[in-house]
N, C-alpha and C. Protein backbone atom coordinates (compact mmCIF):
# COMPACT_ATOMS: atom_id res chain seq x y z
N UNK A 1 115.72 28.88 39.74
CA UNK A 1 116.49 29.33 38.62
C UNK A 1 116.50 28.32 37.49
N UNK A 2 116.84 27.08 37.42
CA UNK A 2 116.46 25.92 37.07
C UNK A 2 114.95 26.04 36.07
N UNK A 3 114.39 26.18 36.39
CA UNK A 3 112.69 26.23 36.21
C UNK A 3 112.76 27.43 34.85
N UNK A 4 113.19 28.23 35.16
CA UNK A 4 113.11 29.72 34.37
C UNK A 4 113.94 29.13 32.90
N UNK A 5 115.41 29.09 33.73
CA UNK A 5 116.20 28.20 32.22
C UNK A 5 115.27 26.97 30.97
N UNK A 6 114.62 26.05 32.33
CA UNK A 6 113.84 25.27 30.93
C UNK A 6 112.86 25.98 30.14
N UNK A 7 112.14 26.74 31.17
CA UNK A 7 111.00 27.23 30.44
C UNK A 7 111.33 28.05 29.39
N UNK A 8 112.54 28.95 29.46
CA UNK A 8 113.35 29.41 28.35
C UNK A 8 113.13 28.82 26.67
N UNK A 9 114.05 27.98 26.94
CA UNK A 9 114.35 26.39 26.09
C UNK A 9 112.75 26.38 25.52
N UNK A 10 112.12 25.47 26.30
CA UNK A 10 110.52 25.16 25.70
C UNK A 10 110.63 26.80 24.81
N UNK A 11 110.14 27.79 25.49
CA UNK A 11 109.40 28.93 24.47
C UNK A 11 110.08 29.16 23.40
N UNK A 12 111.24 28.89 23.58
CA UNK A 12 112.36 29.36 22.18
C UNK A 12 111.76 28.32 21.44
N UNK A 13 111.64 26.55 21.48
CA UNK A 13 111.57 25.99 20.82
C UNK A 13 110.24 25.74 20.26
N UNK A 14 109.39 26.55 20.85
CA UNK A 14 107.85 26.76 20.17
C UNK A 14 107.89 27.30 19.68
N UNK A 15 108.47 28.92 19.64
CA UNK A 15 108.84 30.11 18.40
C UNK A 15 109.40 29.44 17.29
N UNK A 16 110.40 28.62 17.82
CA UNK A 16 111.22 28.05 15.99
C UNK A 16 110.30 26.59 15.49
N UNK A 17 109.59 26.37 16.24
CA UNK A 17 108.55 25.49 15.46
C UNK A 17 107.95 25.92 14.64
N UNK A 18 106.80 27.17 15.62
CA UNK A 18 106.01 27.54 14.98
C UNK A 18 106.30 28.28 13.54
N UNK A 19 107.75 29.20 13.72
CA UNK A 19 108.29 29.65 12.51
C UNK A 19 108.49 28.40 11.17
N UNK A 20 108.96 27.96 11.62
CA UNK A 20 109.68 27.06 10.87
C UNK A 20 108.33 26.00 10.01
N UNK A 21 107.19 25.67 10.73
CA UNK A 21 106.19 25.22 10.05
C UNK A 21 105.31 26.33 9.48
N UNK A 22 105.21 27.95 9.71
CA UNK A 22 104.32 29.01 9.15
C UNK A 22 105.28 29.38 7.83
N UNK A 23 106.40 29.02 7.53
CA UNK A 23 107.43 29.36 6.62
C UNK A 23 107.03 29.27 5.03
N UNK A 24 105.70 27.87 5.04
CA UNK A 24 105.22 28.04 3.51
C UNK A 24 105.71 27.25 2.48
N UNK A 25 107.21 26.65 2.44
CA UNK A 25 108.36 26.66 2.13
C UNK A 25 108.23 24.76 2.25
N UNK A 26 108.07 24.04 1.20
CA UNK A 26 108.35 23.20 1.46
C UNK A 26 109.36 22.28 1.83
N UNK A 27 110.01 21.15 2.46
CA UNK A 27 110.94 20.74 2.80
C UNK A 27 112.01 20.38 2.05
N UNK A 28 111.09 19.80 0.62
CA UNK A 28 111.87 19.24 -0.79
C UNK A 28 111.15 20.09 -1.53
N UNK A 29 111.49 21.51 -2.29
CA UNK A 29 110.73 21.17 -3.90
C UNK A 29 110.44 20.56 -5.01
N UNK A 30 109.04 20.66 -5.59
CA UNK A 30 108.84 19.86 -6.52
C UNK A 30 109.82 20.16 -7.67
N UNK A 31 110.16 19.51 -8.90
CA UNK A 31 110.98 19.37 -9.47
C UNK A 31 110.09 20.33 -10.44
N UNK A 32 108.75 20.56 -10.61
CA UNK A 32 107.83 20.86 -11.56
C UNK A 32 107.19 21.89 -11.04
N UNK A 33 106.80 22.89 -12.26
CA UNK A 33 106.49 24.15 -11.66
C UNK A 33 104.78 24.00 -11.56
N UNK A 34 104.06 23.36 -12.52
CA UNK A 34 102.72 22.99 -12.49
C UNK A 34 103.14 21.32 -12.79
N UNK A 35 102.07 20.73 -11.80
CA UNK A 35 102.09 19.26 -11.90
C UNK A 35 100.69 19.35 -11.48
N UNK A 36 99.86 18.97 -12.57
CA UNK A 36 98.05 17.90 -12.05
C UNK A 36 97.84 17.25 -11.64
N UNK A 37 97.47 17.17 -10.50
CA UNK A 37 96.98 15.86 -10.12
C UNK A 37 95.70 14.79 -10.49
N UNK A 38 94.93 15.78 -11.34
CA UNK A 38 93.57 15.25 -12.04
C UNK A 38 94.06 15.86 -13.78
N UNK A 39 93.77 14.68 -14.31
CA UNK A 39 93.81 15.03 -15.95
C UNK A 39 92.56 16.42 -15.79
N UNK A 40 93.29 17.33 -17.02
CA UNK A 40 92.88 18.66 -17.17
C UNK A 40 92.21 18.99 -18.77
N UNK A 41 91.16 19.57 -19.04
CA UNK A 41 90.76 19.84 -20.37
C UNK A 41 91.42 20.23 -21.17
N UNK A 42 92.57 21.17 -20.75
CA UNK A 42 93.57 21.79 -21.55
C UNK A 42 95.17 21.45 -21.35
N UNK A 43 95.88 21.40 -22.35
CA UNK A 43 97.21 21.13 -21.80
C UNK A 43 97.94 21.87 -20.92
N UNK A 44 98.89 20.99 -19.96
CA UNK A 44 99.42 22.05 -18.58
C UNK A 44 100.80 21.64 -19.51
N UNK A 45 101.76 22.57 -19.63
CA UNK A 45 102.91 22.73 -19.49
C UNK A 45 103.99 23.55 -18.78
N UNK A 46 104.99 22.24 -18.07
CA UNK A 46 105.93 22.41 -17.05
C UNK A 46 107.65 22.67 -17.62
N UNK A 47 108.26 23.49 -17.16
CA UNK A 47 109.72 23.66 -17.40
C UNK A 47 110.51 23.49 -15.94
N UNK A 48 111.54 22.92 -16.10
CA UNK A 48 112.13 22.53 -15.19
C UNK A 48 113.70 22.03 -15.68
N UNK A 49 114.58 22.52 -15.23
CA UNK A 49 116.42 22.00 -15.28
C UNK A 49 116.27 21.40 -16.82
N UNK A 50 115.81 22.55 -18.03
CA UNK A 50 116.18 21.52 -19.16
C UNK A 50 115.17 20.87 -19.39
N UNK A 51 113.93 20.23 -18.87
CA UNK A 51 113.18 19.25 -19.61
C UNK A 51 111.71 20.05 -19.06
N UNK A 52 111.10 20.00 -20.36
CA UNK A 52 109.51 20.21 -20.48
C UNK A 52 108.89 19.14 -20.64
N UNK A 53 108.17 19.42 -19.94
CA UNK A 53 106.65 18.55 -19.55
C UNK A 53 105.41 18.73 -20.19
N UNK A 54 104.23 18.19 -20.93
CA UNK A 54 103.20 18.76 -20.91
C UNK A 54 102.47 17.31 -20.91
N UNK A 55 101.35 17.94 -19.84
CA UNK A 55 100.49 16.70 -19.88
C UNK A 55 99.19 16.98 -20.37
N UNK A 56 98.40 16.19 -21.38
CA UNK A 56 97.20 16.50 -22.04
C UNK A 56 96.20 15.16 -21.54
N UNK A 57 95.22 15.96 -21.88
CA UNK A 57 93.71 14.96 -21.13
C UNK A 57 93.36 14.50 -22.21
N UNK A 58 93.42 13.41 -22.46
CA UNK A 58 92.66 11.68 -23.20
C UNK A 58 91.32 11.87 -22.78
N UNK A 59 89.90 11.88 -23.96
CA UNK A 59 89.32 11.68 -23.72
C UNK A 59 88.38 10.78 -24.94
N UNK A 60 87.47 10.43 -24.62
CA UNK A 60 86.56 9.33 -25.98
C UNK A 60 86.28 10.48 -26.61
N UNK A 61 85.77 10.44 -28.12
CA UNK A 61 85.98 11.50 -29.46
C UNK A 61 84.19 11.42 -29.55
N UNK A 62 83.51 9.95 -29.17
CA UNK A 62 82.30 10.13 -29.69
C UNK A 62 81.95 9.19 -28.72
N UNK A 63 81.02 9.41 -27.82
CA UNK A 63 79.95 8.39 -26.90
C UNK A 63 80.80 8.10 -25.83
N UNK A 64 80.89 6.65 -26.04
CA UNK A 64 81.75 5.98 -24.85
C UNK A 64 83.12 5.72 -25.34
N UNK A 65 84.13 5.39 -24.57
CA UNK A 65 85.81 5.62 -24.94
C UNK A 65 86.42 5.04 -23.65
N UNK A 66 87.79 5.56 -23.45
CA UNK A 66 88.31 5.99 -22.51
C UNK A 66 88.89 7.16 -22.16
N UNK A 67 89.24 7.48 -20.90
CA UNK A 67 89.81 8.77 -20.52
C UNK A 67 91.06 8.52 -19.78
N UNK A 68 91.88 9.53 -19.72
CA UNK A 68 93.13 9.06 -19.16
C UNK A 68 94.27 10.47 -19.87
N UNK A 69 95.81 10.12 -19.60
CA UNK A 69 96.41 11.18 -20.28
C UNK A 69 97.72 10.84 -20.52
N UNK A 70 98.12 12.07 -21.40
CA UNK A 70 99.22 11.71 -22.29
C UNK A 70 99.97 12.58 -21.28
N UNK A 71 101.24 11.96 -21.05
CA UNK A 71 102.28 13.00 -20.72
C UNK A 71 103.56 12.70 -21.03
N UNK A 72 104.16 13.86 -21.86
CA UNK A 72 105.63 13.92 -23.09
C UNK A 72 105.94 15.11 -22.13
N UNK A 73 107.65 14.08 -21.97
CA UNK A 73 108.51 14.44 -21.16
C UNK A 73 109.83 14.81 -22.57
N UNK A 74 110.38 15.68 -22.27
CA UNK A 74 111.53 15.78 -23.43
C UNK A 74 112.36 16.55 -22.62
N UNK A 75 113.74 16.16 -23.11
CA UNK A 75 114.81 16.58 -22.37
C UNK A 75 115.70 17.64 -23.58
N UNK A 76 114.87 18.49 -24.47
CA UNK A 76 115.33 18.93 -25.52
C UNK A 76 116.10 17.98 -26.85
N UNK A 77 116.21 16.80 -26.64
CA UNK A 77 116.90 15.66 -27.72
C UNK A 77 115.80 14.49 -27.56
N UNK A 78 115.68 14.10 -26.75
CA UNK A 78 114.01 12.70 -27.02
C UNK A 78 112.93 13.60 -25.76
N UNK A 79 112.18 12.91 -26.30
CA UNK A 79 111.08 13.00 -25.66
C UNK A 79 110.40 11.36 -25.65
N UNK A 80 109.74 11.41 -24.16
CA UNK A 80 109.28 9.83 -23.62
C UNK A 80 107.68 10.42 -23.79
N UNK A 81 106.74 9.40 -24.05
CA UNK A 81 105.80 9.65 -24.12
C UNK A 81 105.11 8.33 -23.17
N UNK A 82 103.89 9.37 -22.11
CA UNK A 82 103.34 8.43 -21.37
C UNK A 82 101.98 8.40 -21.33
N UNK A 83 101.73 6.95 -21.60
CA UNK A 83 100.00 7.10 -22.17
C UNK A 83 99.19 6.19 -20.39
N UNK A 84 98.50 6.58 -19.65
CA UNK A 84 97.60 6.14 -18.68
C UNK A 84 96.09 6.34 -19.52
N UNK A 85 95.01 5.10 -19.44
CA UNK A 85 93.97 5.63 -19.55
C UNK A 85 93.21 4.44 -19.01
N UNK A 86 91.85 4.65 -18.86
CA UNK A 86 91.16 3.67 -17.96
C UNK A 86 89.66 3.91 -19.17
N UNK A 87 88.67 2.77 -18.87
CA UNK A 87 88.94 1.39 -18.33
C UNK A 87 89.80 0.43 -19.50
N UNK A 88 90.47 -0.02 -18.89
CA UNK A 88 91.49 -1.05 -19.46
C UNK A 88 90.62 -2.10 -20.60
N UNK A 89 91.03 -2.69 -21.49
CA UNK A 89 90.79 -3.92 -22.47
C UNK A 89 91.61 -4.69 -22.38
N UNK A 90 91.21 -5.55 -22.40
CA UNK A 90 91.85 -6.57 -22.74
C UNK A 90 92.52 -6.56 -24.67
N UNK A 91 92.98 -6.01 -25.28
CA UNK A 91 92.98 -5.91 -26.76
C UNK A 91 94.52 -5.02 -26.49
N UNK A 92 95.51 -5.25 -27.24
CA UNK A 92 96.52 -4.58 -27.65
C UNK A 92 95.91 -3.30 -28.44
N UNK A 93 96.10 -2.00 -27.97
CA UNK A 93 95.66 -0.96 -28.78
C UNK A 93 96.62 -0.16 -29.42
N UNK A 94 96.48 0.06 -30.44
CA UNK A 94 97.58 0.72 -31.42
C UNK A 94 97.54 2.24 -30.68
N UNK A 95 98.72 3.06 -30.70
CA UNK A 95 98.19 4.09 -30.32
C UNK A 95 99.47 5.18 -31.00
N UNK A 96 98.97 6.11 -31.42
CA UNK A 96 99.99 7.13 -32.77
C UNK A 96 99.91 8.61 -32.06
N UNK A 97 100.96 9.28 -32.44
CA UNK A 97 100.54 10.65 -32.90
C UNK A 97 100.39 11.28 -34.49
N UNK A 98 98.99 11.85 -34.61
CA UNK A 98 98.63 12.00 -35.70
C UNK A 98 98.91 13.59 -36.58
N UNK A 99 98.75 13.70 -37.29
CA UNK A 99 98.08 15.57 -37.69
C UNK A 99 96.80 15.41 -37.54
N UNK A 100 95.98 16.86 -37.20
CA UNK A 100 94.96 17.04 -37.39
C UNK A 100 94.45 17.57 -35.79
N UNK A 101 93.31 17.53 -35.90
CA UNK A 101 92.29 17.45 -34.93
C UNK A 101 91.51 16.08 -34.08
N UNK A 102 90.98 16.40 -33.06
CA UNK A 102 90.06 15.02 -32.47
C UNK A 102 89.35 14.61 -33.26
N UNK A 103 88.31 15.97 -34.20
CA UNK A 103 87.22 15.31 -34.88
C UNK A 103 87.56 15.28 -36.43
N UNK A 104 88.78 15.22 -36.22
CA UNK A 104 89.10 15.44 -37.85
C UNK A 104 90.76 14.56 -38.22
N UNK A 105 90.93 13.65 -37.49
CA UNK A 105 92.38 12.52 -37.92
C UNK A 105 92.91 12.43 -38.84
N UNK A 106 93.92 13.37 -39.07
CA UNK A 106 95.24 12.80 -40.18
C UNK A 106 95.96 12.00 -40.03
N UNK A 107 97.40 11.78 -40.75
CA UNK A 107 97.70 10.97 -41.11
C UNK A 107 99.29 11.03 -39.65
N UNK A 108 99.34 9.53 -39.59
CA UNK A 108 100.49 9.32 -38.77
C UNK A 108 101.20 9.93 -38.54
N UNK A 109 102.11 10.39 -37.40
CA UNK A 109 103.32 11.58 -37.19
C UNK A 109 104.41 10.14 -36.97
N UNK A 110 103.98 10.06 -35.48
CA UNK A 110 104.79 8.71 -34.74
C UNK A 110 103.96 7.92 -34.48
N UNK A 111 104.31 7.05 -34.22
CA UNK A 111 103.82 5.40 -33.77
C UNK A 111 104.45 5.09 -32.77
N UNK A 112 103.64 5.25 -31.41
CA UNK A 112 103.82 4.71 -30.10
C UNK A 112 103.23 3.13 -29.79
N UNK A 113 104.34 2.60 -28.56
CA UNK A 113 104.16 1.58 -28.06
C UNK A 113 102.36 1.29 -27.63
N UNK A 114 102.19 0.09 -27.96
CA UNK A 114 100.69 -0.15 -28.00
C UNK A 114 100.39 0.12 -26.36
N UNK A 115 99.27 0.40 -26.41
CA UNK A 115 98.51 0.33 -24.59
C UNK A 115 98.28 -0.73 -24.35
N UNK A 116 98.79 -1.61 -23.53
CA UNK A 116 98.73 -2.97 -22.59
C UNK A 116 98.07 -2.37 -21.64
N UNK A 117 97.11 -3.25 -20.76
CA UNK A 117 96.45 -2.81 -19.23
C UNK A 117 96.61 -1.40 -19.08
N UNK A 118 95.91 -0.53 -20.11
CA UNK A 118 96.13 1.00 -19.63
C UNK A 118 97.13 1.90 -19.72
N UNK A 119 98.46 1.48 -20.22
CA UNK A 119 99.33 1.61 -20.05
C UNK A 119 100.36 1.98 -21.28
N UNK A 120 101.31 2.76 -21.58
CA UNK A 120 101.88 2.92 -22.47
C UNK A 120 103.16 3.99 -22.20
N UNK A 121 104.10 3.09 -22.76
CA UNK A 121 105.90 4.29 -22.78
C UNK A 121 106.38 3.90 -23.97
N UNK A 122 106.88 5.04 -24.29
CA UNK A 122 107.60 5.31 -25.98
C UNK A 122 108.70 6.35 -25.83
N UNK A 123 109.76 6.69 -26.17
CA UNK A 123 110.20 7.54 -26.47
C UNK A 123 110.89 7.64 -27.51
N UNK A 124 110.79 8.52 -28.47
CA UNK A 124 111.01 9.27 -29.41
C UNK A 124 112.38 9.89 -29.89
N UNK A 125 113.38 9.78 -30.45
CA UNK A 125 114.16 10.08 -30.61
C UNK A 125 114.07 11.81 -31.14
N UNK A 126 112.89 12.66 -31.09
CA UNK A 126 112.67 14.16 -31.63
C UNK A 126 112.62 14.58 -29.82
N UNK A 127 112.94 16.08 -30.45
CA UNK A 127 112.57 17.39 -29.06
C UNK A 127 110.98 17.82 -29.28
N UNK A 128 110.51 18.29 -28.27
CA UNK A 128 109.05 18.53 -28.56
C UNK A 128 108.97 19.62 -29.28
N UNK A 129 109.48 20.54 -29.68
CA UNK A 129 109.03 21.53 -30.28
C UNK A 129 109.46 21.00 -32.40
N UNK A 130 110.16 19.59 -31.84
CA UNK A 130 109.88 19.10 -33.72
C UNK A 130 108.46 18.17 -33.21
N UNK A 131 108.00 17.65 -32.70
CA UNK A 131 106.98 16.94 -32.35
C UNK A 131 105.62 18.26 -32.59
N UNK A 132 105.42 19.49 -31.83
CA UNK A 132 104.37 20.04 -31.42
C UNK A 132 104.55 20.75 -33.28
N UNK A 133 104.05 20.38 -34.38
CA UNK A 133 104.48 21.30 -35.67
C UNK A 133 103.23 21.81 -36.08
N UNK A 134 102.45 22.53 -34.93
CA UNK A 134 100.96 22.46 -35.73
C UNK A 134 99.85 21.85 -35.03
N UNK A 135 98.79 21.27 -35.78
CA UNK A 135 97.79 20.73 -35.24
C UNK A 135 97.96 19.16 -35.21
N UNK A 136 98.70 18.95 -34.18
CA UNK A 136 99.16 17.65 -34.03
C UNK A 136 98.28 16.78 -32.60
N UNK A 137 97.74 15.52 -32.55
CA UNK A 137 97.28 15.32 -31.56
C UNK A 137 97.55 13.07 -31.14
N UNK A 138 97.22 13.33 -29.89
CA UNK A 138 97.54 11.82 -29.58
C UNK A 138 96.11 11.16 -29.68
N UNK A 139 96.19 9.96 -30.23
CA UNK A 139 94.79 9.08 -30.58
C UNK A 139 95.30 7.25 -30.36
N UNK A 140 94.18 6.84 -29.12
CA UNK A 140 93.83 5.63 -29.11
C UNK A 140 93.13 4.95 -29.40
N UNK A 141 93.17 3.56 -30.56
CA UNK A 141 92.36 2.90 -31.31
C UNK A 141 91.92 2.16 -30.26
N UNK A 142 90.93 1.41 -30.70
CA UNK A 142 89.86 0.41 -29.66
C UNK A 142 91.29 -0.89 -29.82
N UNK A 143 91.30 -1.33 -31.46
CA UNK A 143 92.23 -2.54 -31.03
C UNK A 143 93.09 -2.54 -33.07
N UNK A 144 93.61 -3.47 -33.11
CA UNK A 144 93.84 -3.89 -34.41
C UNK A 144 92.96 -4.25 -35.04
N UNK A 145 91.98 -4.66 -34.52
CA UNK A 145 90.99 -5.42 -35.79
C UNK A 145 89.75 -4.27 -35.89
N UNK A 146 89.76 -3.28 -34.81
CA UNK A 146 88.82 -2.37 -35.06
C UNK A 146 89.72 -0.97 -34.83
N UNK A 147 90.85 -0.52 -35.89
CA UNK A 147 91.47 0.10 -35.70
C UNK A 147 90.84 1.34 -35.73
N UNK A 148 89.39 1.79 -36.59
CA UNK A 148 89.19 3.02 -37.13
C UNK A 148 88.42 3.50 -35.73
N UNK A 149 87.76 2.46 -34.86
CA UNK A 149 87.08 3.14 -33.46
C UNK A 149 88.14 3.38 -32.65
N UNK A 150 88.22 5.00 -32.46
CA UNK A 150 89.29 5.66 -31.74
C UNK A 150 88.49 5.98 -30.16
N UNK A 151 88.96 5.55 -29.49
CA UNK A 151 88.31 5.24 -28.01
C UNK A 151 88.89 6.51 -27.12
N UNK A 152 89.81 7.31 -27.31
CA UNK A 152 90.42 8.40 -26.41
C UNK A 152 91.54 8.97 -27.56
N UNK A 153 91.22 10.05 -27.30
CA UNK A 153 92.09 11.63 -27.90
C UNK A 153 92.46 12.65 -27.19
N UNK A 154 93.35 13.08 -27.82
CA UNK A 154 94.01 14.34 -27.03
C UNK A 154 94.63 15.12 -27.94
N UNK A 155 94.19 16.72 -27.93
CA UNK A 155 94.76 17.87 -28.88
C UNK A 155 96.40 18.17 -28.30
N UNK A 156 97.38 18.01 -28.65
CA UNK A 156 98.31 18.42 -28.30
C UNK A 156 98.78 19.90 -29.04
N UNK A 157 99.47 20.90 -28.05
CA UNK A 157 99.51 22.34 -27.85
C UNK A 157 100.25 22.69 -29.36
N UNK A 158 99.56 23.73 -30.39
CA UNK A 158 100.91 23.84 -31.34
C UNK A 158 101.89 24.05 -31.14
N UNK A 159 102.16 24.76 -30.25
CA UNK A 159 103.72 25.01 -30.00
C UNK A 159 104.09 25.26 -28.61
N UNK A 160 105.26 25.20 -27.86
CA UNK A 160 105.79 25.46 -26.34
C UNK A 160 105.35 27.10 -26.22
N UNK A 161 105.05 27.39 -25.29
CA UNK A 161 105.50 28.85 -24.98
C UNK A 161 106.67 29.76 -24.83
């Protein structure tokens, strides 16, 4: 009788395993409804509790550059802007949001924190939808002293959906 009772136990607790791992359903959800894990040709934008996301792919405008990506986080009042791109310089690089196009650079919007080792955070005292006004896009210079070689670009979306 003994024997029957465990074996009970065990099968129940293989049914609620097996349920419980075929469920689909992750343990924590992501906070983000699309999140990339590889920079993307086109911009992905995420909504989530109040703050949009969009992350855009950095890439060189002409030959060689860098690649890497922008991702502006806004909580409807600032927006943080995060610049990754590889391969790294050694050179402080100026890095803006402009008007215009990749192959066609206007004139300053904002002025973000320079890229150190790849790297770059800014945030902005605007919401993205005063940021996105058009044909607005993110551009990284090679350095200060060769400000006009723009080494990585990115079209940012005219407007949220």
């Amino acid at each position: 009788m003994k024997f029957s009772r465990y074996k009970f136990i065990a099968v129940a607790l293989a049914i609620f395993a097996t349920t419980a791992c075929a469920s689909g359903s992750p343990a924590t959800p992501s906070p983000w409804t699309v999140a990339p894990d590889q920079p993307t040709p086109t911009p992905v934008i995420s909504f989530s509790n109040g703050v949009t996301r969009v992350v855009v792919y950095l890439s060189p405008v002409q030959g060689e550059g860098q690649i890497g990506t922008a991702t502006l986080t806004s909580d409807g009042i600032t927006t943080t802007v995060q610049i990754d791109v590889a391969p790294t310089t050694g050179e402080l690089q100026p890095i803006h949001i402009h008007v215009g196009k990749c192959d066609d650079v206007g004139s300053v919007l904002h002025a973000l924190q320079n890229v150190v080792n790849g790297k770059s955070v800014t945030t902005i005292n605007r919401s993205l939808d005063e940021i996105l006004t058009g044909e607005v896009l993110v551009n990284v210079h090679a350095s200060y002293t060769d400000a006009s070689n723009y080494t990585a670009c990115g079209q940012l979306p005219a407007e949220l959906p």
